[in-house]
Protein backbone atom coordinates (compact mmCIF):
# COMPACT_ATOMS: atom_id res chain seq x y z
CA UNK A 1 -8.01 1.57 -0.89
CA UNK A 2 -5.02 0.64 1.35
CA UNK A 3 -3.18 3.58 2.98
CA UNK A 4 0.18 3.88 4.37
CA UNK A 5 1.26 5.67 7.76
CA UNK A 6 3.96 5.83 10.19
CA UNK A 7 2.61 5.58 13.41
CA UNK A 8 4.54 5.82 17.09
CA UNK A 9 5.22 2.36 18.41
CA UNK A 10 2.79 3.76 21.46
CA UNK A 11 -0.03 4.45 18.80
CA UNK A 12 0.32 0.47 16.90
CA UNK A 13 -2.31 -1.99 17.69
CA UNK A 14 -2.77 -5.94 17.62
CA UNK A 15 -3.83 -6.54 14.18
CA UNK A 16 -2.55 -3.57 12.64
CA UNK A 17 -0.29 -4.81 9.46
CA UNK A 18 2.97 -3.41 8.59
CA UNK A 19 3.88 -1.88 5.07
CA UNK A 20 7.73 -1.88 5.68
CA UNK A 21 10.43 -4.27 7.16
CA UNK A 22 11.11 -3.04 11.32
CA UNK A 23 14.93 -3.24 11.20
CA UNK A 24 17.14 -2.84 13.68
CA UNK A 25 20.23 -0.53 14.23
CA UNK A 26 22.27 -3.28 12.54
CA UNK A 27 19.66 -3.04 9.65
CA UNK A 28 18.26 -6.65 10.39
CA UNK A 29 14.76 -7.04 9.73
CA UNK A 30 13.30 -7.83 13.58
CA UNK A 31 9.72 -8.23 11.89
CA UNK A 32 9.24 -8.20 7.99
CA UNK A 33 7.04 -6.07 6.15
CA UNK A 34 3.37 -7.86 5.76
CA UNK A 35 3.31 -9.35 8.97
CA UNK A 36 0.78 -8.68 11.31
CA UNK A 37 1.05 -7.05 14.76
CA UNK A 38 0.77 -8.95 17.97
CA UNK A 39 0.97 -8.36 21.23
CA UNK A 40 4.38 -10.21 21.43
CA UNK A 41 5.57 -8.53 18.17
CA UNK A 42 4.75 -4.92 20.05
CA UNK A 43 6.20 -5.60 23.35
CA UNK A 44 9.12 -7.07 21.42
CA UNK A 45 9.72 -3.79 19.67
CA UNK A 46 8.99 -1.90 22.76
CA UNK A 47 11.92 -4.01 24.14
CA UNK A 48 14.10 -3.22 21.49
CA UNK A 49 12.69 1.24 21.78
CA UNK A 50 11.87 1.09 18.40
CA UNK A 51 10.09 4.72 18.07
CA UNK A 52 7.74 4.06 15.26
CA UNK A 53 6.58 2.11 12.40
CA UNK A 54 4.89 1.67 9.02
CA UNK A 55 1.79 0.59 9.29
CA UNK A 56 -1.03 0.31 6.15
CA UNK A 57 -4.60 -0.18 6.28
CA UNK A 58 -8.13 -0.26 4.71
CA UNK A 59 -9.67 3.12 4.03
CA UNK A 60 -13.29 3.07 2.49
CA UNK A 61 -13.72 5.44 -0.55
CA UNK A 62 -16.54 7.38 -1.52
CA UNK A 63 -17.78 6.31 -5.20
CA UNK A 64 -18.56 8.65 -6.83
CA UNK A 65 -14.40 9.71 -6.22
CA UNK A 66 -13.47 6.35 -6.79
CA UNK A 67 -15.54 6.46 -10.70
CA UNK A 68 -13.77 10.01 -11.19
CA UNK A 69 -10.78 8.98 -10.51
CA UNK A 70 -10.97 5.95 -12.76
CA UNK A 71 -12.32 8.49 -15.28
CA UNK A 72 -9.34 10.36 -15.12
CA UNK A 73 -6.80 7.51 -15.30
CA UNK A 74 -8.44 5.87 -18.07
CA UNK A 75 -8.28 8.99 -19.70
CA UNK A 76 -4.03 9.17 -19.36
CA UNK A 77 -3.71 6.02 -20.31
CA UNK A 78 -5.82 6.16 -23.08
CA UNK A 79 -3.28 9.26 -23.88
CA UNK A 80 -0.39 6.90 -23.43
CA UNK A 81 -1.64 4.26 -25.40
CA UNK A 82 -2.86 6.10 -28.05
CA UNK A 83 -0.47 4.72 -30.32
CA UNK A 84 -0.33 1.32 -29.13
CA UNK A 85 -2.96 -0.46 -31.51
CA UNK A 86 -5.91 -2.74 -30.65
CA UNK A 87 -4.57 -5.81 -30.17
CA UNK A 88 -5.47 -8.26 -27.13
CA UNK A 89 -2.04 -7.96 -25.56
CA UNK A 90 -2.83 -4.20 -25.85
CA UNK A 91 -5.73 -4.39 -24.04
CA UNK A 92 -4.54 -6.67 -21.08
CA UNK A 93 -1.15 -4.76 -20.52
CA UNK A 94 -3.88 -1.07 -20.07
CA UNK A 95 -6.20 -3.61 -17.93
CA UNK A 96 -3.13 -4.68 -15.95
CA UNK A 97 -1.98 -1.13 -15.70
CA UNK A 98 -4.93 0.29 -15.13
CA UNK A 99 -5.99 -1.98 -12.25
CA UNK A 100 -2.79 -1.92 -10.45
CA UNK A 101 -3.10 2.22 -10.42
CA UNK A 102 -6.67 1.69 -9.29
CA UNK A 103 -5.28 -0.65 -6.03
CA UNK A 104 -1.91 1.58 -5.61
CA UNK A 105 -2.95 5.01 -5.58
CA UNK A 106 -2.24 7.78 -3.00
């Protein structure tokens, strides 16, 4: 599972990767979001006294909370597409959904 954080510029390390654009007073992007922190990129933002950033990373889950949460969503969207029929574009748009949930949750 990927988590997001805002971390001081003090607290980034090389290799961390960001989640959101670094922009400038100006709003210009100075690094975009995705890329992945150097030592150039953090003495280039240290330059410019950028104070922190968005940073995301890989966090490990237990599974047995990973399966009960999958329970649980598969249970609302069952809810929500209760209605919906059985049809194979039916099932792919709840796989679709429910995958992306499964990779995007909080």
């Amino acid at each position: 599972m990927k988590v997001v954080e805002i971390l001081p510029l003090s607290d980034a390390v090389v290799g961390l990767r960001l989640a959101a654009a670094v922009l400038d007073e100006a709003g210009h992007v100075l690094v975009p979001a995705g890329a992945e922190l150097s030592e150039s990129i953090l003495q280039g933002l240290q330059r410019r006294e950028i104070a922190e950033i968005s940073v995301e990373h890989d966090v490990e889950e237990d599974p047995a909370a990973q399966a009960a949460y999958r329970a649980k969503l598969a249970a609302q969207l069952d809810h929500i597409f209760r209605k919906a029929g059985d049809g194979d574009e039916t099932r792919a748009l709840y796989q679709a959904v429910l995958d992306y949930r499964m990779e995007h949750r909080s």
